[in-house]
PDB file of N, CA and C in Angstrom:
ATOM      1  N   UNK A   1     -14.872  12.444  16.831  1.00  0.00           N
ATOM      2  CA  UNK A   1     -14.148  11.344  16.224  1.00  0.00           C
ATOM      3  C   UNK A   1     -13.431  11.851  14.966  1.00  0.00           C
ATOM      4  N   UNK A   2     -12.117  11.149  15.132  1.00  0.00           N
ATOM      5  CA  UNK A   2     -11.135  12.000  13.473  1.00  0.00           C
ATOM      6  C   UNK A   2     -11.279  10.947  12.113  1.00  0.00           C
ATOM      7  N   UNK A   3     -11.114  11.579  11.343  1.00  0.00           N
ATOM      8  CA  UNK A   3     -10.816  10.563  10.271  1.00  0.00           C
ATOM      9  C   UNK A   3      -9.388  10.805   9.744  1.00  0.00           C
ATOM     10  N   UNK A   4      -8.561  10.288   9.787  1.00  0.00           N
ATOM     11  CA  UNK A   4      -6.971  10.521   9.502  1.00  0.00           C
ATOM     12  C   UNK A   4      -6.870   9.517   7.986  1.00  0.00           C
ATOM     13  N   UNK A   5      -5.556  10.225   7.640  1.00  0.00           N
ATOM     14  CA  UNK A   5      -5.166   9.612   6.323  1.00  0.00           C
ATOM     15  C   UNK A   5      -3.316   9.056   6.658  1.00  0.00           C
ATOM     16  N   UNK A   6      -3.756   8.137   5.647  1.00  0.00           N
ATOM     17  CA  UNK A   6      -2.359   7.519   5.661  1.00  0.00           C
ATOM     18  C   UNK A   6      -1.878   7.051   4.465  1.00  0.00           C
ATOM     19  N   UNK A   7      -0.988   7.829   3.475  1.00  0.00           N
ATOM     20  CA  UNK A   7      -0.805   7.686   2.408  1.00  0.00           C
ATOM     21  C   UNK A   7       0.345   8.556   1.866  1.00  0.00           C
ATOM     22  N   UNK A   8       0.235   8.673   0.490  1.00  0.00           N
ATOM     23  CA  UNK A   8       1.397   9.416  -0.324  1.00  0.00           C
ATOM     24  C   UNK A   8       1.246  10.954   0.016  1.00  0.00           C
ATOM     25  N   UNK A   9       2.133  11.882  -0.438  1.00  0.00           N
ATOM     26  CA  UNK A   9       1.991  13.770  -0.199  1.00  0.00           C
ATOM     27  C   UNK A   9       0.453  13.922  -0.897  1.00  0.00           C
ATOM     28  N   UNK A  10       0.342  13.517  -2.145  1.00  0.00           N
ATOM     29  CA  UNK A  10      -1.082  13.523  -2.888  1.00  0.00           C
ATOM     30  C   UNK A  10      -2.000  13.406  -2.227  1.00  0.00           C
ATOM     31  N   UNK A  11      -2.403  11.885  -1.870  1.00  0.00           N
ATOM     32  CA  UNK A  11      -3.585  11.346  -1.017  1.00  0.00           C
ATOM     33  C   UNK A  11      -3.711  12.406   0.012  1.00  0.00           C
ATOM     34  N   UNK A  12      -2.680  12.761   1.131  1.00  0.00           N
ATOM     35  CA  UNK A  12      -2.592  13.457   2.235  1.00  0.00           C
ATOM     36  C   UNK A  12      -3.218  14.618   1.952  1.00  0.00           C
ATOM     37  N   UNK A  13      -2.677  15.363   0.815  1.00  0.00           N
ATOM     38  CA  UNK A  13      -3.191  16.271   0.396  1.00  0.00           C
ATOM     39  C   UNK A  13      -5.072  16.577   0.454  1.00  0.00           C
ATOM     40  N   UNK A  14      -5.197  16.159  -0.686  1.00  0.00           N
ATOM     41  CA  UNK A  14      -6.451  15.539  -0.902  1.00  0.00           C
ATOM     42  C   UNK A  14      -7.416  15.552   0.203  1.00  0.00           C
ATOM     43  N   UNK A  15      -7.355  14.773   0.852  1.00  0.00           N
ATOM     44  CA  UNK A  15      -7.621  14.190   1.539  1.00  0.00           C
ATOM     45  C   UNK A  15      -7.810  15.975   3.255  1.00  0.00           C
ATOM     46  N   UNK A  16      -6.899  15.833   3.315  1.00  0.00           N
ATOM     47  CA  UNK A  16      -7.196  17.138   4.177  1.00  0.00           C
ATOM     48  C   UNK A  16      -7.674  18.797   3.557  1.00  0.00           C
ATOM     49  N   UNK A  17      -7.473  18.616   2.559  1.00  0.00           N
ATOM     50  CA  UNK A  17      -8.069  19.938   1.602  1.00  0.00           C
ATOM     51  C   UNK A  17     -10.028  19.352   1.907  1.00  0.00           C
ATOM     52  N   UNK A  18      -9.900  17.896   1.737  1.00  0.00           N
ATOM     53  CA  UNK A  18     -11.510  17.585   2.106  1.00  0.00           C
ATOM     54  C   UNK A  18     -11.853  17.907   3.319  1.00  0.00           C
ATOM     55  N   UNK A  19     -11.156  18.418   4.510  1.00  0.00           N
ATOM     56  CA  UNK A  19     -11.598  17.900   5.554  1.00  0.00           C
ATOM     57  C   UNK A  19     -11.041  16.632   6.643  1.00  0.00           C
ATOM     58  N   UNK A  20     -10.024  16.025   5.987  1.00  0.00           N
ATOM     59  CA  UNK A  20      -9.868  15.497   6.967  1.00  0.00           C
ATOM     60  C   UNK A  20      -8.897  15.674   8.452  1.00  0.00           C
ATOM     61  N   UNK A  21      -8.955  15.212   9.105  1.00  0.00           N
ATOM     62  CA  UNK A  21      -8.501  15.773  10.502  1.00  0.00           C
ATOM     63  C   UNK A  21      -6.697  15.892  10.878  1.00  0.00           C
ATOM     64  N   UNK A  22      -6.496  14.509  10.249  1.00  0.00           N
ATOM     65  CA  UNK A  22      -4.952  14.114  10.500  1.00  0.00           C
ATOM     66  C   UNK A  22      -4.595  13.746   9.441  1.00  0.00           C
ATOM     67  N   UNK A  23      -3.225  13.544   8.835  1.00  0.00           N
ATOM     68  CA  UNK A  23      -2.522  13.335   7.387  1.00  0.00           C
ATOM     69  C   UNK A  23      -0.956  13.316   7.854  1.00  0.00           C
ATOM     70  N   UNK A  24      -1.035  11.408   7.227  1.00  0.00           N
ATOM     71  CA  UNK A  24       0.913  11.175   7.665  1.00  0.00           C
ATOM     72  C   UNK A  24       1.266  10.401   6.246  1.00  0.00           C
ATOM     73  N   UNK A  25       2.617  10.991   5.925  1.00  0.00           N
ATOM     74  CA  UNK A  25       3.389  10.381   5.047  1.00  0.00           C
ATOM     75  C   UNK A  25       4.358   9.846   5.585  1.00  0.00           C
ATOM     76  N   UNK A  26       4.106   8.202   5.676  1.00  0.00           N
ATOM     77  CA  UNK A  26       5.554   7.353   5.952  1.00  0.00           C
ATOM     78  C   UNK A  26       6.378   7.115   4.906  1.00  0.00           C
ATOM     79  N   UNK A  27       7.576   7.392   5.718  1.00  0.00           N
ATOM     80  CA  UNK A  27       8.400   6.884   4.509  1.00  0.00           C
ATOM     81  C   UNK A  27       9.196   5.663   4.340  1.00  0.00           C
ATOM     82  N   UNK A  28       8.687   4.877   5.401  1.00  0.00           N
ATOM     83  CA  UNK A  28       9.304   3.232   5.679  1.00  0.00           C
ATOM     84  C   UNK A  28       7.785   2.345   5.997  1.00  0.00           C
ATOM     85  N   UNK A  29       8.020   1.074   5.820  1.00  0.00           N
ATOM     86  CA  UNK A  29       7.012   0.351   6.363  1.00  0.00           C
ATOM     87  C   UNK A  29       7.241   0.070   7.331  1.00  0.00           C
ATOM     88  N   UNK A  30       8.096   0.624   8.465  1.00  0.00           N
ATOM     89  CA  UNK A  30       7.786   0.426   9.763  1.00  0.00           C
ATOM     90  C   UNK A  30       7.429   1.591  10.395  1.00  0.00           C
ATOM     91  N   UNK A  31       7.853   2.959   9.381  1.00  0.00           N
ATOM     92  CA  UNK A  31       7.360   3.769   9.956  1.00  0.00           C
ATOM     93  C   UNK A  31       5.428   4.138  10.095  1.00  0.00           C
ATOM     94  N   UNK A  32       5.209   3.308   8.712  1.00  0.00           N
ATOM     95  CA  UNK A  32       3.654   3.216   8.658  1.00  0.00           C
ATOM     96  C   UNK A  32       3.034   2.128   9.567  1.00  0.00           C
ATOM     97  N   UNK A  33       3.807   1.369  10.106  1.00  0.00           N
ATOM     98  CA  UNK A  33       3.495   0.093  11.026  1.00  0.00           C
ATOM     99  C   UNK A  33       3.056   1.108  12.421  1.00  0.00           C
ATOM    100  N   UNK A  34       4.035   1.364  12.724  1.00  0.00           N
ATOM    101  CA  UNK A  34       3.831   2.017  14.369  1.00  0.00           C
ATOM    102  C   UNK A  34       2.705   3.416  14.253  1.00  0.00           C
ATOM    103  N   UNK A  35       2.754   4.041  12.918  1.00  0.00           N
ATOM    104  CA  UNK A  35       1.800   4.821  12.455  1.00  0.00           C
ATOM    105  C   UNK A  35       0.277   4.208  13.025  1.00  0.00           C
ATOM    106  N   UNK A  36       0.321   3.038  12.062  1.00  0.00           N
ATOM    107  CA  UNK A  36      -1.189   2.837  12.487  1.00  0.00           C
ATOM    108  C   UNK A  36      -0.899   2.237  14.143  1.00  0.00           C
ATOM    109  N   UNK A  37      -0.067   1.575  14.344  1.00  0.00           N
ATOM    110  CA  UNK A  37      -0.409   0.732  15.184  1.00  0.00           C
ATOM    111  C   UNK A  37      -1.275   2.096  16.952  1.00  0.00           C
ATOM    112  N   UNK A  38      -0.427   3.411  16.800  1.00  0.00           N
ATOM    113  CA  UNK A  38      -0.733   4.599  17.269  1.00  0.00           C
ATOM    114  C   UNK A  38      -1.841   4.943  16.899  1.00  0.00           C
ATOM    115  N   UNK A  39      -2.435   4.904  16.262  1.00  0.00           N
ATOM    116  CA  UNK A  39      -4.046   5.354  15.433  1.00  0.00           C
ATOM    117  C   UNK A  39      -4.702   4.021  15.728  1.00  0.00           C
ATOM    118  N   UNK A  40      -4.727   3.336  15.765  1.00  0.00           N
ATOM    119  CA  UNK A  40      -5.878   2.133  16.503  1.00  0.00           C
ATOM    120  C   UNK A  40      -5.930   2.021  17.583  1.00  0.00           C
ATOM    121  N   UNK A  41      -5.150   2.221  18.353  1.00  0.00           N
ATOM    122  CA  UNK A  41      -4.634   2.296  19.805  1.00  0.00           C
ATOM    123  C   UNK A  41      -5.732   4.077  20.568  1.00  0.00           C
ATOM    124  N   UNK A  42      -5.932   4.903  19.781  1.00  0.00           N
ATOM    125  CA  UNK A  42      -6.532   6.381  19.709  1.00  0.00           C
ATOM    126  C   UNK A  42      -7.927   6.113  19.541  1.00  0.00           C
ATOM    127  N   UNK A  43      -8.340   6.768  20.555  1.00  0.00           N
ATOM    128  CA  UNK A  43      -9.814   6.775  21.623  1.00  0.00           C
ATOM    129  C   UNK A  43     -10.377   7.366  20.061  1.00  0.00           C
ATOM    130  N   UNK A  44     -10.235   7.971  19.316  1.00  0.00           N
ATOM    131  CA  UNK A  44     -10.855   9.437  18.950  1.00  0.00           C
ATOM    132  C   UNK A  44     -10.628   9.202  17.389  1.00  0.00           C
ATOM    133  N   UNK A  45     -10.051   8.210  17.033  1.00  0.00           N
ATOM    134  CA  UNK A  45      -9.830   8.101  15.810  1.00  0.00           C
ATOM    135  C   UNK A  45     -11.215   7.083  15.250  1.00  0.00           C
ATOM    136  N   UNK A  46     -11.874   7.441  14.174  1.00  0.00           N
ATOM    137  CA  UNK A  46     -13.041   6.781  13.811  1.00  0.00           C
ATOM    138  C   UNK A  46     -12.584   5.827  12.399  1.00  0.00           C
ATOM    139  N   UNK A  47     -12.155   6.636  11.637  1.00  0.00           N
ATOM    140  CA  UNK A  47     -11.633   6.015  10.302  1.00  0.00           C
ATOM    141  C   UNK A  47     -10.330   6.520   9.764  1.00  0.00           C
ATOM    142  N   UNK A  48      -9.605   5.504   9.769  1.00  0.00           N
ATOM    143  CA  UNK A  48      -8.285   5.167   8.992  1.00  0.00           C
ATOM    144  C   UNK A  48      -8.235   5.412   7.183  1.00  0.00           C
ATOM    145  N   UNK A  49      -8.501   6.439   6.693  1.00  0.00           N
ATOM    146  CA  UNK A  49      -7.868   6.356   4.885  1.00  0.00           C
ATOM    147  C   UNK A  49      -6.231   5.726   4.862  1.00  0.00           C
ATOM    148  N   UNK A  50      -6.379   4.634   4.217  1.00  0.00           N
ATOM    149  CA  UNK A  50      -4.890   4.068   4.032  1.00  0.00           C
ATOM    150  C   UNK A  50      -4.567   3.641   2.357  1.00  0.00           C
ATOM    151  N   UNK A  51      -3.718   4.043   2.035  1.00  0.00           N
ATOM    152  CA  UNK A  51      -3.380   4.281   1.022  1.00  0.00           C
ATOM    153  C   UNK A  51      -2.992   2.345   0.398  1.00  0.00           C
ATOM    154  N   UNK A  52      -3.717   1.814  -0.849  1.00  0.00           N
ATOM    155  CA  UNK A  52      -3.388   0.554  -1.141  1.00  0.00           C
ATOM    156  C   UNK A  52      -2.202  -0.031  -1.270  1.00  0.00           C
ATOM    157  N   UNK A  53      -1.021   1.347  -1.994  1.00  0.00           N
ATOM    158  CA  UNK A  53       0.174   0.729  -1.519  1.00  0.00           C
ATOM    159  C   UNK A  53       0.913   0.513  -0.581  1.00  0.00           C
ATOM    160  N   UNK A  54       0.713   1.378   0.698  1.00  0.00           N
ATOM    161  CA  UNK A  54       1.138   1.054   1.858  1.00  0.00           C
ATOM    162  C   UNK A  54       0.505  -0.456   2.712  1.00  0.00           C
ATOM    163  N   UNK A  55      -1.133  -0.279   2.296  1.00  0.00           N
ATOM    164  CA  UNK A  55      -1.363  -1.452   3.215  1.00  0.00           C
ATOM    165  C   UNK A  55      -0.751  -2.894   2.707  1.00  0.00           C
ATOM    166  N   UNK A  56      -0.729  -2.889   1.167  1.00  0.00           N
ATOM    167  CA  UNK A  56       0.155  -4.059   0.286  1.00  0.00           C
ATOM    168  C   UNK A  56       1.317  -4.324   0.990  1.00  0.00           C
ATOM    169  N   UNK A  57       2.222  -3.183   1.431  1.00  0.00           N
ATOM    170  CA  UNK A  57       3.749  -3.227   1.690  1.00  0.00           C
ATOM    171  C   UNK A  57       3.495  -3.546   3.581  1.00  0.00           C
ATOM    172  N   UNK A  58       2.895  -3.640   4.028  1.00  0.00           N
ATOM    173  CA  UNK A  58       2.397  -4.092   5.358  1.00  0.00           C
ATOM    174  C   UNK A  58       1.650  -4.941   5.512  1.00  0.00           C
ATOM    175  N   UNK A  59       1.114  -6.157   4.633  1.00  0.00           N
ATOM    176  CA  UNK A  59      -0.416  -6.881   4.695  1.00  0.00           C
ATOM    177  C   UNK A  59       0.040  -7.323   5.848  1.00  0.00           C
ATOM    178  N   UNK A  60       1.410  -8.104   6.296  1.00  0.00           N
ATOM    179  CA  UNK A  60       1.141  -9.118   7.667  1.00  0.00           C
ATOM    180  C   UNK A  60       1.020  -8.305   8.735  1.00  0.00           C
ATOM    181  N   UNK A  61       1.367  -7.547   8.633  1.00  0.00           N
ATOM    182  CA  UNK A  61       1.066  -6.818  10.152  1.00  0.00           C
ATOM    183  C   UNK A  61      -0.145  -5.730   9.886  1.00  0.00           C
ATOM    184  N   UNK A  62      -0.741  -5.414   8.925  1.00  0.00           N
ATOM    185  CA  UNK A  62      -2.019  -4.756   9.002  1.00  0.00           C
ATOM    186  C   UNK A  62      -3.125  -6.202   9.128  1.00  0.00           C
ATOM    187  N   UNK A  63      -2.779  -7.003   8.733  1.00  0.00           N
ATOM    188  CA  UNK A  63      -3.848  -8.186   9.408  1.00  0.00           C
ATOM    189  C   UNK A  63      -3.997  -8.133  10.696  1.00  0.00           C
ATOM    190  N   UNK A  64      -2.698  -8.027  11.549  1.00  0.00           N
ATOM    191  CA  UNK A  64      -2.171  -8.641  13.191  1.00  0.00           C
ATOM    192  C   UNK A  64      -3.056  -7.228  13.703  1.00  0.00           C
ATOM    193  N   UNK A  65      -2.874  -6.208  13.101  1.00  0.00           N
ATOM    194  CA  UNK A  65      -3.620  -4.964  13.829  1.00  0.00           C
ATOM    195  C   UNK A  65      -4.902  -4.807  13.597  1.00  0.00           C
ATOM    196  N   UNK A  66      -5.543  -5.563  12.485  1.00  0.00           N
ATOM    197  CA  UNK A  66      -7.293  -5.440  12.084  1.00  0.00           C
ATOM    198  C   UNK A  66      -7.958  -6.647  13.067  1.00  0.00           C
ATOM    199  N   UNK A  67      -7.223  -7.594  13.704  1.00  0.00           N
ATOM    200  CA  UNK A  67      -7.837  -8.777  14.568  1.00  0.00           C
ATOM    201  C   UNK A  67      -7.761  -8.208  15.894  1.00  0.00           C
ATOM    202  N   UNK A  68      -6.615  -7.424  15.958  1.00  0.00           N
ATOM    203  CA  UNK A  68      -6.665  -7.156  17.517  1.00  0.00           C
ATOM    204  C   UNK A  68      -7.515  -5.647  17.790  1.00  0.00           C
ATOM    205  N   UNK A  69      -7.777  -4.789  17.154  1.00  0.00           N
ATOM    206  CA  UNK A  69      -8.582  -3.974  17.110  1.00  0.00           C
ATOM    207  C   UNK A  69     -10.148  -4.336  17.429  1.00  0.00           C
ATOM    208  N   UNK A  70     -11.270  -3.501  17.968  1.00  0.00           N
ATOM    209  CA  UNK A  70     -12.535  -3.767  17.962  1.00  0.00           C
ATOM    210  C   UNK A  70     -12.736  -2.693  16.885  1.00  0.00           C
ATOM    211  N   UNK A  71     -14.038  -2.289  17.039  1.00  0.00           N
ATOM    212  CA  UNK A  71     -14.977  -1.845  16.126  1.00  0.00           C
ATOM    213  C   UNK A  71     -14.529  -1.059  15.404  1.00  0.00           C
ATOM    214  N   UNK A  72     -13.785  -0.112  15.932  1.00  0.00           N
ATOM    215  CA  UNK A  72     -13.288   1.881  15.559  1.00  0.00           C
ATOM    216  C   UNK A  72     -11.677   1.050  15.898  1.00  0.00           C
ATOM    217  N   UNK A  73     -10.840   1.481  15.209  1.00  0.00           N
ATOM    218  CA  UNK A  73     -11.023   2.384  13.706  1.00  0.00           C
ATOM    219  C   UNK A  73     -11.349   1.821  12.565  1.00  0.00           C
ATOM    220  N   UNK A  74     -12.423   2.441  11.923  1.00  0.00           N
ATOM    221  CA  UNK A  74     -12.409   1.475  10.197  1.00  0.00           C
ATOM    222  C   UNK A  74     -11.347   1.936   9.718  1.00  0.00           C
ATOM    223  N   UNK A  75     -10.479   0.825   8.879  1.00  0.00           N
ATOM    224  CA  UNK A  75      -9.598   0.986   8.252  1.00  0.00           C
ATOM    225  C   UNK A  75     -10.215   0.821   6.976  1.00  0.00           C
ATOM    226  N   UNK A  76      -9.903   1.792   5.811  1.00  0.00           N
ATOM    227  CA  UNK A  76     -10.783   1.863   4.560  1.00  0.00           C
ATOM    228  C   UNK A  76      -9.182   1.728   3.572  1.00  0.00           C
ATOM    229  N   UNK A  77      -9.097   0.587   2.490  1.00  0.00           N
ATOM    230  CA  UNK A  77      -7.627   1.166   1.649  1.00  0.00           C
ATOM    231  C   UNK A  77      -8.302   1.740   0.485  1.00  0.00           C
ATOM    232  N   UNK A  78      -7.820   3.102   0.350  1.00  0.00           N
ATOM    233  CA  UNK A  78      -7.794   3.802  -0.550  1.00  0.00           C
ATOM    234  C   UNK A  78      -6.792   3.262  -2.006  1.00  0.00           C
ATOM    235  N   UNK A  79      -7.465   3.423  -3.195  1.00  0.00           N
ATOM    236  CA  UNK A  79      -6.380   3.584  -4.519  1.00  0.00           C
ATOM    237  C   UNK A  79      -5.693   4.756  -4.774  1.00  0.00           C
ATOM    238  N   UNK A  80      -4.320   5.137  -4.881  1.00  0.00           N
ATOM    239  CA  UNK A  80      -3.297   5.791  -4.713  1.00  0.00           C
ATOM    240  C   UNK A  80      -3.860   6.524  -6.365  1.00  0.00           C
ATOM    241  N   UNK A  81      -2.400   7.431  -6.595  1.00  0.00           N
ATOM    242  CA  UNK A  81      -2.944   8.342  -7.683  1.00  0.00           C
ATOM    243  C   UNK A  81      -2.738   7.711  -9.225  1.00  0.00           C
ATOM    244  N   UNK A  82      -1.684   6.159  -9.034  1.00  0.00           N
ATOM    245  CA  UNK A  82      -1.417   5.630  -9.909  1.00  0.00           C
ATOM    246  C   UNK A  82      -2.808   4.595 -10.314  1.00  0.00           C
ATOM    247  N   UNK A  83      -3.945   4.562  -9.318  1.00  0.00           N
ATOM    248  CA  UNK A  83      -5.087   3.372  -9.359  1.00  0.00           C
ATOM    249  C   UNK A  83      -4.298   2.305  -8.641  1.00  0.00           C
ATOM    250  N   UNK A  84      -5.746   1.376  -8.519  1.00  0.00           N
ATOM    251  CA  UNK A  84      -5.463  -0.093  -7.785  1.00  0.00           C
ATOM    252  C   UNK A  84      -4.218  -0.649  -7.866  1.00  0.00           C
ATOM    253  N   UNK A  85      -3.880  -1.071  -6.630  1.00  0.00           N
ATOM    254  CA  UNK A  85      -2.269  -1.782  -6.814  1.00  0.00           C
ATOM    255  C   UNK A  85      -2.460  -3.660  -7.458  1.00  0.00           C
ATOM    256  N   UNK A  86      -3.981  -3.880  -6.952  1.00  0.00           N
ATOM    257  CA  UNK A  86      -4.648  -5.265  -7.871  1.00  0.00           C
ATOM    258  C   UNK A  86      -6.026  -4.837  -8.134  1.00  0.00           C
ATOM    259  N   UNK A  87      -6.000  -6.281  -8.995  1.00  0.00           N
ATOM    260  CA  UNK A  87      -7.441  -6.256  -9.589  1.00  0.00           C
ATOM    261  C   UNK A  87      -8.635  -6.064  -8.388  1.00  0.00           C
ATOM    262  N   UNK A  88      -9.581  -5.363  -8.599  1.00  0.00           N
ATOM    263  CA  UNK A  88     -10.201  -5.806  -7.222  1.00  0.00           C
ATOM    264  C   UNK A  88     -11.376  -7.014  -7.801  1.00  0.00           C
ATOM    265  N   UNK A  89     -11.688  -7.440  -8.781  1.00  0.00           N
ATOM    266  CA  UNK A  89     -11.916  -9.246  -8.595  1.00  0.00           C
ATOM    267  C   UNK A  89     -10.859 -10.218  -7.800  1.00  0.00           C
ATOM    268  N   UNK A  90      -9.899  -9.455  -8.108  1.00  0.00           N
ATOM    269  CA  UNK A  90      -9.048 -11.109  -7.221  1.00  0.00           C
ATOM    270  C   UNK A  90      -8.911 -10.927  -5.801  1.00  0.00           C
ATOM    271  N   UNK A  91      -9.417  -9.370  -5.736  1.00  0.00           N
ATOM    272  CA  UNK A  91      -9.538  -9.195  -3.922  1.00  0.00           C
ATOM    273  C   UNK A  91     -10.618  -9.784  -3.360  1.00  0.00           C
ATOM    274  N   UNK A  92     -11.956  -9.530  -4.398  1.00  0.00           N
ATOM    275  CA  UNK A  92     -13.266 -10.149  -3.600  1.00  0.00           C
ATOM    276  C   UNK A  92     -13.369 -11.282  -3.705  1.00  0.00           C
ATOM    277  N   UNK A  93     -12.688 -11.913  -4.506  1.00  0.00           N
ATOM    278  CA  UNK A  93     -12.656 -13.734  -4.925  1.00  0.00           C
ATOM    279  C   UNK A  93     -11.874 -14.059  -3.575  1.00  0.00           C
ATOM    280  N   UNK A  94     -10.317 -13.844  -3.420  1.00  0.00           N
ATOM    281  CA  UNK A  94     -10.000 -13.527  -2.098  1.00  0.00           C
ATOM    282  C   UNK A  94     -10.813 -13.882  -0.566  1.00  0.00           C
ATOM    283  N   UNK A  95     -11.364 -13.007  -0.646  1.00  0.00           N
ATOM    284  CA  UNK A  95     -12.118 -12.708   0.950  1.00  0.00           C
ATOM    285  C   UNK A  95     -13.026 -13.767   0.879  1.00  0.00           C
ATOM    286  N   UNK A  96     -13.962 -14.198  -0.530  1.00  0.00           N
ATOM    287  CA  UNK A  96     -15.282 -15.129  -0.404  1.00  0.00           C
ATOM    288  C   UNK A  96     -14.209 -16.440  -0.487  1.00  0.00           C
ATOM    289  N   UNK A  97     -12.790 -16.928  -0.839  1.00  0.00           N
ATOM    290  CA  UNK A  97     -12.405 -17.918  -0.689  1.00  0.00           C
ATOM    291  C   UNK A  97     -12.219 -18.316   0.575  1.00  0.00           C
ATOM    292  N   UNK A  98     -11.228 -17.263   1.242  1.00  0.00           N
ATOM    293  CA  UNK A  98     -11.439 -16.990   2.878  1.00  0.00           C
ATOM    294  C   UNK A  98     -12.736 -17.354   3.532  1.00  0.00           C
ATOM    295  N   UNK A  99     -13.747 -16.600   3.305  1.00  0.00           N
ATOM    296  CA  UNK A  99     -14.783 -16.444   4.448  1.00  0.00           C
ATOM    297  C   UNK A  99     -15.527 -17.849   4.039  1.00  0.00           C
ATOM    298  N   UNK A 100     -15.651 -18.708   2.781  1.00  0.00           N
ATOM    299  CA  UNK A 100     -16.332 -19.781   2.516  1.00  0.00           C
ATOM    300  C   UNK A 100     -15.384 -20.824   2.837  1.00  0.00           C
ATOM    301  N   UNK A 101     -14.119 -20.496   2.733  1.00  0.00           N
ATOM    302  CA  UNK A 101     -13.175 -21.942   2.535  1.00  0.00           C
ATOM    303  C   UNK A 101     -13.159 -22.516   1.513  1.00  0.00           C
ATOM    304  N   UNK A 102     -13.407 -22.041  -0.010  1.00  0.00           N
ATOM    305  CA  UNK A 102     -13.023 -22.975  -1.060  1.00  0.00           C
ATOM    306  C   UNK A 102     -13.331 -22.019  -1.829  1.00  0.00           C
ATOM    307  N   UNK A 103     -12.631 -22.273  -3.673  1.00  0.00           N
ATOM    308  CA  UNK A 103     -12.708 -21.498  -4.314  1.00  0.00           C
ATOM    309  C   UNK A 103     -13.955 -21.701  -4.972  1.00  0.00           C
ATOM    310  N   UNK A 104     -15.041 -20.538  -5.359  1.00  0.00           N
ATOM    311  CA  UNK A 104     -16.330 -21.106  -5.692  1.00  0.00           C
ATOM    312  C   UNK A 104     -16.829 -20.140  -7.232  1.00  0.00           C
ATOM    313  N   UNK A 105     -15.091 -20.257  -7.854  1.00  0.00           N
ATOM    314  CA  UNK A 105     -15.731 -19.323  -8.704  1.00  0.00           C
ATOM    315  C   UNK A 105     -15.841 -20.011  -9.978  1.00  0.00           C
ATOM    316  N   UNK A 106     -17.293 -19.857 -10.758  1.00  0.00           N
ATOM    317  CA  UNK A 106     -17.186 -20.698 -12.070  1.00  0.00           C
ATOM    318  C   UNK A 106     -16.611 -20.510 -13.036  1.00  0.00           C
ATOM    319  N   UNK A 107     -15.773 -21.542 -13.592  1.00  0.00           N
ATOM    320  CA  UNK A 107     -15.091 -21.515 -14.997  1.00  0.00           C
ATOM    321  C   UNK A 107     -15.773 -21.883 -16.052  1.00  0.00           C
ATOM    322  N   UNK A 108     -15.485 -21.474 -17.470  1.00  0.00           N
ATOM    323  CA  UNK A 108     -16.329 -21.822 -18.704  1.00  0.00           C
ATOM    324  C   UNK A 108     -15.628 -23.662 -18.842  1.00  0.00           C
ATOM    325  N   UNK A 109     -16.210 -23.918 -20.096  1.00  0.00           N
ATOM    326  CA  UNK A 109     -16.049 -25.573 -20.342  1.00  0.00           C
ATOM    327  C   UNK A 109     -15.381 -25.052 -21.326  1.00  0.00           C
ATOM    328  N   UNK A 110     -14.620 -25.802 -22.137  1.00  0.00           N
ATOM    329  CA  UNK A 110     -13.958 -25.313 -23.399  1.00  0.00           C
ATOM    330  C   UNK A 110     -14.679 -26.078 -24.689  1.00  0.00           C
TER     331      UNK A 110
END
């Protein structure tokens, strides 16, 4: 099973100097679209490194490809060399608003 990267020359870098198997630099968001959409579609691919600004510049269609996918490939988003493209509180507030259906986060009283 591979672990491929999908990100900037850096990340790519990185990233295969570690070991990893495969390493693509798109340079369009459609070219990173059909990128993954080819890597989820791949018997052999285990985990996806994807770079936070690419998956940002793709969220609607990296959603459409994380529902229709089963188990493999984990898609993991990596922080690029500049750091987080957001806060990651407003990502996990996010997902628990999602997965609960309401916002459940406490505010102070003034």
């Amino acid at each position: 099973m591979k672990v491929v990267v999908v990100g900037d020359e850096h990340m790519a870098l990185g990233f295969e100097l570690a070991g990893a198997d495969e390493s693509y630099t798109p340079g369009t968001d459609m070219e990173a679209i059909k990128i993954l959409d080819r890597l989820v579609e791949s018997s052999d691919v285990a985990v996806i490194l994807l770079s936070e600004r690419i998956a940002e510049n793709v969220r609607g269609e990296l959603e459409r490809i994380t529902q229709n996918k089963g188990l493999y490939p984990v898609i993991v988003e990596m922080p690029g060399k500049d750091g987080p493209v957001k806060d990651k509180k407003d990502i996990l507030k996010e997902k628990i608003r999602r997965a609960v259906g309401i916002d459940i986060t406490l505010q102070e009283k003034s």
